[in-house]
C-alpha atoms as a PDB file:
ATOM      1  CA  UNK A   1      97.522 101.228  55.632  1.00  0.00           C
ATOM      2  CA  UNK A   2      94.088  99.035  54.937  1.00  0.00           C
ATOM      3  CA  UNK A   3      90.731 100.658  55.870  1.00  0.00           C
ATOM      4  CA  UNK A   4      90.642  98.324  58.534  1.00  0.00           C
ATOM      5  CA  UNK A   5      93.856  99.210  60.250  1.00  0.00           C
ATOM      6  CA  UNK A   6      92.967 103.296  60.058  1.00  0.00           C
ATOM      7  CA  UNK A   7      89.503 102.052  61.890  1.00  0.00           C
ATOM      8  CA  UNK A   8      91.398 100.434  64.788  1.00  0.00           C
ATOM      9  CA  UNK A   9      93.451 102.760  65.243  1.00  0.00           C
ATOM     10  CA  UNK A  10      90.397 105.673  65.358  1.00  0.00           C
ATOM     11  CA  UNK A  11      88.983 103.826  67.778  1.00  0.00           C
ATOM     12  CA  UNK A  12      91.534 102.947  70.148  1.00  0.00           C
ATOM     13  CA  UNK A  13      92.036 106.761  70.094  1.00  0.00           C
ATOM     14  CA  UNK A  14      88.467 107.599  70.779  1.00  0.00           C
ATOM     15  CA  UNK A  15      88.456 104.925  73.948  1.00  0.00           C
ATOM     16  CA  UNK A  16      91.520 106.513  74.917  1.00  0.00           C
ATOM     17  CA  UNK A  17      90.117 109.796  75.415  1.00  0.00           C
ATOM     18  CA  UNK A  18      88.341 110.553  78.657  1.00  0.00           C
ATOM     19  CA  UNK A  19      84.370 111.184  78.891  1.00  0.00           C
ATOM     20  CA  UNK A  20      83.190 114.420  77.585  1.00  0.00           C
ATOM     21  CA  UNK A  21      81.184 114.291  80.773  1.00  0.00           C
ATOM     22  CA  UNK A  22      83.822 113.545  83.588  1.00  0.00           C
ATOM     23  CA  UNK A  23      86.398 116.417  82.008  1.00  0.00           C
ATOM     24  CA  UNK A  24      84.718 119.309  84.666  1.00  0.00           C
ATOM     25  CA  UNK A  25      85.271 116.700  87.707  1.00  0.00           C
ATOM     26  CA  UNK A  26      88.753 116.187  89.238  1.00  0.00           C
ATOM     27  CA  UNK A  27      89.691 114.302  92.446  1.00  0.00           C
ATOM     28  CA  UNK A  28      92.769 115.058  94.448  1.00  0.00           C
ATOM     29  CA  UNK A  29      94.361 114.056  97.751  1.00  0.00           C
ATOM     30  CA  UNK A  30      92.422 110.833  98.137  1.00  0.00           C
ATOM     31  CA  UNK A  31      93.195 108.518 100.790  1.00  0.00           C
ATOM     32  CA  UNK A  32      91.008 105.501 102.587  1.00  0.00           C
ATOM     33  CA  UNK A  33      91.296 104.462 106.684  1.00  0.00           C
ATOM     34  CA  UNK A  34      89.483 102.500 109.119  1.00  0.00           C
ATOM     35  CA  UNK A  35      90.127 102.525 112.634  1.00  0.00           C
ATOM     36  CA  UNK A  36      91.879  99.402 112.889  1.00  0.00           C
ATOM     37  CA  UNK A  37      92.765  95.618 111.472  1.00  0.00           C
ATOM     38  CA  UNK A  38      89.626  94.040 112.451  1.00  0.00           C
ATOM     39  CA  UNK A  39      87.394  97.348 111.536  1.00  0.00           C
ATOM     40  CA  UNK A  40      83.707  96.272 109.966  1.00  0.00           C
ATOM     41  CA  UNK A  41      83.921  99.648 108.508  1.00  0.00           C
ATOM     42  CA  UNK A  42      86.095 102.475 106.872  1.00  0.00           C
ATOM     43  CA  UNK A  43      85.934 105.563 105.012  1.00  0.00           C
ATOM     44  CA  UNK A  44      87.545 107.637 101.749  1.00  0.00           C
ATOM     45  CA  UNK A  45      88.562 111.662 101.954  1.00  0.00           C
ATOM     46  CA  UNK A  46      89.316 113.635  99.210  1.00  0.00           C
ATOM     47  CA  UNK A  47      88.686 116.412  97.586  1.00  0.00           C
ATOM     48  CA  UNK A  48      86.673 117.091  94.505  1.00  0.00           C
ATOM     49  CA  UNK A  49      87.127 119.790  92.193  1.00  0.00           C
ATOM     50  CA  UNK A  50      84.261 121.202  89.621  1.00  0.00           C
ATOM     51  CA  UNK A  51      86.095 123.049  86.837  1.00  0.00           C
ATOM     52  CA  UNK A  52      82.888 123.159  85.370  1.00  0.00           C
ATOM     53  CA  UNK A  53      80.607 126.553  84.624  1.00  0.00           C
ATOM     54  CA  UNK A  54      77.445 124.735  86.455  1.00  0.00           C
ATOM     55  CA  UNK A  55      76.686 123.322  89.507  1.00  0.00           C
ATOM     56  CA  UNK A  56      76.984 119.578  90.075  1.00  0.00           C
ATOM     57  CA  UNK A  57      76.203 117.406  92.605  1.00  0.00           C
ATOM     58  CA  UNK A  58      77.777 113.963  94.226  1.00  0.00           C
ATOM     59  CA  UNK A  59      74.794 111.312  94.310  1.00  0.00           C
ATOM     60  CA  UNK A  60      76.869 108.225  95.241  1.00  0.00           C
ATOM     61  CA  UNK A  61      79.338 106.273  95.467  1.00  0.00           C
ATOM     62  CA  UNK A  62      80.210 102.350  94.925  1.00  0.00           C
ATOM     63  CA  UNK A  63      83.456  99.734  95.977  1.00  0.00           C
ATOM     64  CA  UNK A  64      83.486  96.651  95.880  1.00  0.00           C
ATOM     65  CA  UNK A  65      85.597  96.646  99.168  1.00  0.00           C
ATOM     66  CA  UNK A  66      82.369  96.564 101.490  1.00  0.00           C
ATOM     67  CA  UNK A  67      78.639  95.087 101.048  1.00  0.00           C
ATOM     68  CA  UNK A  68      77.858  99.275 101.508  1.00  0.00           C
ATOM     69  CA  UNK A  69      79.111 102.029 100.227  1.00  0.00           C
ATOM     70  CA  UNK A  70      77.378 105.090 101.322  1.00  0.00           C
ATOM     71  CA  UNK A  71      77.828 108.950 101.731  1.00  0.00           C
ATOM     72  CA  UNK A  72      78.492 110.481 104.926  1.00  0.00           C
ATOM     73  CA  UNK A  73      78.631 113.591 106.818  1.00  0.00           C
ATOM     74  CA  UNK A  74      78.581 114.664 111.032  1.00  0.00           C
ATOM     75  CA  UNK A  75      76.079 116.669 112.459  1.00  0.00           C
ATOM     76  CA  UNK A  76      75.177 118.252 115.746  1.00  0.00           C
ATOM     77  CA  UNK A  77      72.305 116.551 117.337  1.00  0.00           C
ATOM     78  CA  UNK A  78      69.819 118.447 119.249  1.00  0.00           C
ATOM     79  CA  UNK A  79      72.123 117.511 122.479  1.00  0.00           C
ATOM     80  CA  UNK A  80      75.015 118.902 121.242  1.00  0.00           C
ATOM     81  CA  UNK A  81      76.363 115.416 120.225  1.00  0.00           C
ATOM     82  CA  UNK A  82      78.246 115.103 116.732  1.00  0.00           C
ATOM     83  CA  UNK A  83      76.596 112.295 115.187  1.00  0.00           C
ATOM     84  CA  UNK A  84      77.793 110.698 111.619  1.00  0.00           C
ATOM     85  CA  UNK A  85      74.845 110.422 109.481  1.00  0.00           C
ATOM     86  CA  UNK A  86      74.226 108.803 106.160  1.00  0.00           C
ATOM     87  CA  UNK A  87      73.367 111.702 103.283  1.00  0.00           C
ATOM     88  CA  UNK A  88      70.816 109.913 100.918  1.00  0.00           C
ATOM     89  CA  UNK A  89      70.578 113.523  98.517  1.00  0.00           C
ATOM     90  CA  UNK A  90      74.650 113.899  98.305  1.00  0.00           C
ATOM     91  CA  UNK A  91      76.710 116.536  98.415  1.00  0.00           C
ATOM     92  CA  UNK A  92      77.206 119.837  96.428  1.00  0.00           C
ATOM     93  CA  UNK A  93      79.984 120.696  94.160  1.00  0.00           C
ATOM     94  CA  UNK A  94      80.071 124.161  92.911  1.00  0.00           C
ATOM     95  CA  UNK A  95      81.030 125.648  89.836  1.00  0.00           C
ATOM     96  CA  UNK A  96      84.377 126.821  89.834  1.00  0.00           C
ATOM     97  CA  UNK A  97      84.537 125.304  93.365  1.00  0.00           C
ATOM     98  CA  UNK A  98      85.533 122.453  95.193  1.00  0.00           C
ATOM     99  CA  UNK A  99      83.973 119.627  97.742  1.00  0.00           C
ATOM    100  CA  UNK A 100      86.556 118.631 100.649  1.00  0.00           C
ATOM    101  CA  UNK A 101      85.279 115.412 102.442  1.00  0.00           C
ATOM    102  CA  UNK A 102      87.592 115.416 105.945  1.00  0.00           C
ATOM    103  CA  UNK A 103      87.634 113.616 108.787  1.00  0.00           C
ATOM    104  CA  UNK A 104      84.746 114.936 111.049  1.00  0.00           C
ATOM    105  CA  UNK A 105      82.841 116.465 107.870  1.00  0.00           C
ATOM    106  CA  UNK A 106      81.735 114.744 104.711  1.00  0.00           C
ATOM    107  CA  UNK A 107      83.177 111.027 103.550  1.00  0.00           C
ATOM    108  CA  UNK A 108      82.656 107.998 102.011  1.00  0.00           C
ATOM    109  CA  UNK A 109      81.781 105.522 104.215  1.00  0.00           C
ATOM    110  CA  UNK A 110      82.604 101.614 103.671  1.00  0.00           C
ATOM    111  CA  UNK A 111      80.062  99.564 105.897  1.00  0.00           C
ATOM    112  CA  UNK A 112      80.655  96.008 106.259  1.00  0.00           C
ATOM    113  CA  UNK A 113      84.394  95.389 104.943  1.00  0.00           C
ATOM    114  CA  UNK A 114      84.930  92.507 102.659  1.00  0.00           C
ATOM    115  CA  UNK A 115      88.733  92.343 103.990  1.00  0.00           C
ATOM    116  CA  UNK A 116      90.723  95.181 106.255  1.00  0.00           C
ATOM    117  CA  UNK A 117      92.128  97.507 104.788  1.00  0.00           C
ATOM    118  CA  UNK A 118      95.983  97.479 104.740  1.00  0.00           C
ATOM    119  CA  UNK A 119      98.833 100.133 104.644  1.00  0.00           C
ATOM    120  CA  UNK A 120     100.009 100.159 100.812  1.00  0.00           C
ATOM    121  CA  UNK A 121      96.811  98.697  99.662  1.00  0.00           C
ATOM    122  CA  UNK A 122      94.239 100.569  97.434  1.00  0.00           C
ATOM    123  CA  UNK A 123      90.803 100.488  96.964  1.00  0.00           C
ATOM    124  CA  UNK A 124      88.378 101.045  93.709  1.00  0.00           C
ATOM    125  CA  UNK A 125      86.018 103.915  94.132  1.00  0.00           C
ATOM    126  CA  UNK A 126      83.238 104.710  91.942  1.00  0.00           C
ATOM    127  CA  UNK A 127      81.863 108.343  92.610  1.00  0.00           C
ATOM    128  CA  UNK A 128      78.476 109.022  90.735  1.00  0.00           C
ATOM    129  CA  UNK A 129      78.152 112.661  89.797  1.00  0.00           C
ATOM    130  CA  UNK A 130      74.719 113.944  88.902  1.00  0.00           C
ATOM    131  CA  UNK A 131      75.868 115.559  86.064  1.00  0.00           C
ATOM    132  CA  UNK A 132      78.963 114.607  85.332  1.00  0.00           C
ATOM    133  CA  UNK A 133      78.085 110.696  85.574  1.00  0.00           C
ATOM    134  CA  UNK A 134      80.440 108.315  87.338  1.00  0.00           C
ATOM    135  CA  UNK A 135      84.454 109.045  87.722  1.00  0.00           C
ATOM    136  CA  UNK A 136      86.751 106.142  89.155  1.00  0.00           C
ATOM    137  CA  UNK A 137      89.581 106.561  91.543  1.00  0.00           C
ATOM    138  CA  UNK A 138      91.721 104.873  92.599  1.00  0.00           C
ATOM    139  CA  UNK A 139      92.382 105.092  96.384  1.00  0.00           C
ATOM    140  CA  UNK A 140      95.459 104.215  98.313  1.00  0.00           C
ATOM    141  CA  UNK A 141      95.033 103.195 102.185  1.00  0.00           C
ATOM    142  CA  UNK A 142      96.573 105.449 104.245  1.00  0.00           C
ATOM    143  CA  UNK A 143      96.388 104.631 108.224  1.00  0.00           C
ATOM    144  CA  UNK A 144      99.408 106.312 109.240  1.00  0.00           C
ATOM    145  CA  UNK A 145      97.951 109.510 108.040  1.00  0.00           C
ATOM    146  CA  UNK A 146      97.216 112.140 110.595  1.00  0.00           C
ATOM    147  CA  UNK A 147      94.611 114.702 110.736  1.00  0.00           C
ATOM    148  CA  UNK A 148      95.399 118.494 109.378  1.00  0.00           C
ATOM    149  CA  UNK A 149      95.455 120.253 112.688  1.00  0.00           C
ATOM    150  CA  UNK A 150      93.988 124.249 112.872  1.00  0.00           C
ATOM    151  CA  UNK A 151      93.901 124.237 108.774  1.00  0.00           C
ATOM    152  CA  UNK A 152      90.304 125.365 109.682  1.00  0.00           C
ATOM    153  CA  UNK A 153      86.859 124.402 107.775  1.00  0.00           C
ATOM    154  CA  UNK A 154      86.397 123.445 104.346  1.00  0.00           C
ATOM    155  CA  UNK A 155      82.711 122.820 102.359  1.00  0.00           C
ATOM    156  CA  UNK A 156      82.929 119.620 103.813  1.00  0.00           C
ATOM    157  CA  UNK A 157      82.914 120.432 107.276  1.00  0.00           C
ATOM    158  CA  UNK A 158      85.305 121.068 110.293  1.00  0.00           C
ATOM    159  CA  UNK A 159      89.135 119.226 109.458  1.00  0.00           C
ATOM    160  CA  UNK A 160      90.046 117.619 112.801  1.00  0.00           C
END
């Protein structure tokens, strides 16, 4: 086999082979919504799983599907009031531990849809990791899905 050939062939290998630093960070059980066909907005749950020995945390996230892309979470106002909130510092993932982002906890939130999203469809998500560096996932739309009733609270807030 020429030098050349054996050279491809490492490389295509190498590119094959997933980033040393994305190996710790997993994503499971990912699905996208909005609320309806004409929606301006719509969000992505998950959850993330640090196999990692350290700590790492979610910075941001990134689609193409809407002019924002932002991280989200709900929080009691001082009326009692769950508001959703945008979280500018991110999110937590533990060592050893896992992130769930739920309906009525933590999300990804798509602001200003470039086209609704449709049963069957998927969307491009880009989650930046502030150790890890950025993982891509690929997330099917889901709007028939319902919410998992009394399957209590996860790091990511109350499921509802």
């Amino acid at each position: 086999m020429p030098l050349r050939t054996h050279f491809l062939a490492g490389a295509l290998a190498l590119a094959a082979l997933p980033a040393a630093a994305t190996d710790d960070i997993t994503v499971r059980d990912a699905y996208a919504r909005s609320s309806g066909a004409m929606a301006a907005s719509g969000a992505a749950f998950m959850v993330i799983e640090n196999h990692g020995g350290a700590n790492d945390r979610l910075i941001a996230a990134a689609s193409d599907v809407a002019k924002r892309t932002e991280l989200h979470t709900h929080r009691e106002d001082d009326m009692g009031v769950m508001r959703m909130i945008h979280v500018e510092e991110g999110f937590d993932v533990p060592a050893g531990g896992t992130l769930e982002m739920r309906r009525g906890g933590h999300h990804v939130m798509f602001l200003g849809l470039s086209e609704p999203l449709e049963q069957g469809d998927s969307v491009m998500l880009t989650l930046e990791f502030e150790t890890a560096g950025e993982v891509t996932v690929e997330v099917p739309v889901d709007l028939e899905r319902q919410p998992m009733h009394g399957a209590g609270r996860g790091q990511g807030g109350q499921m509802n």
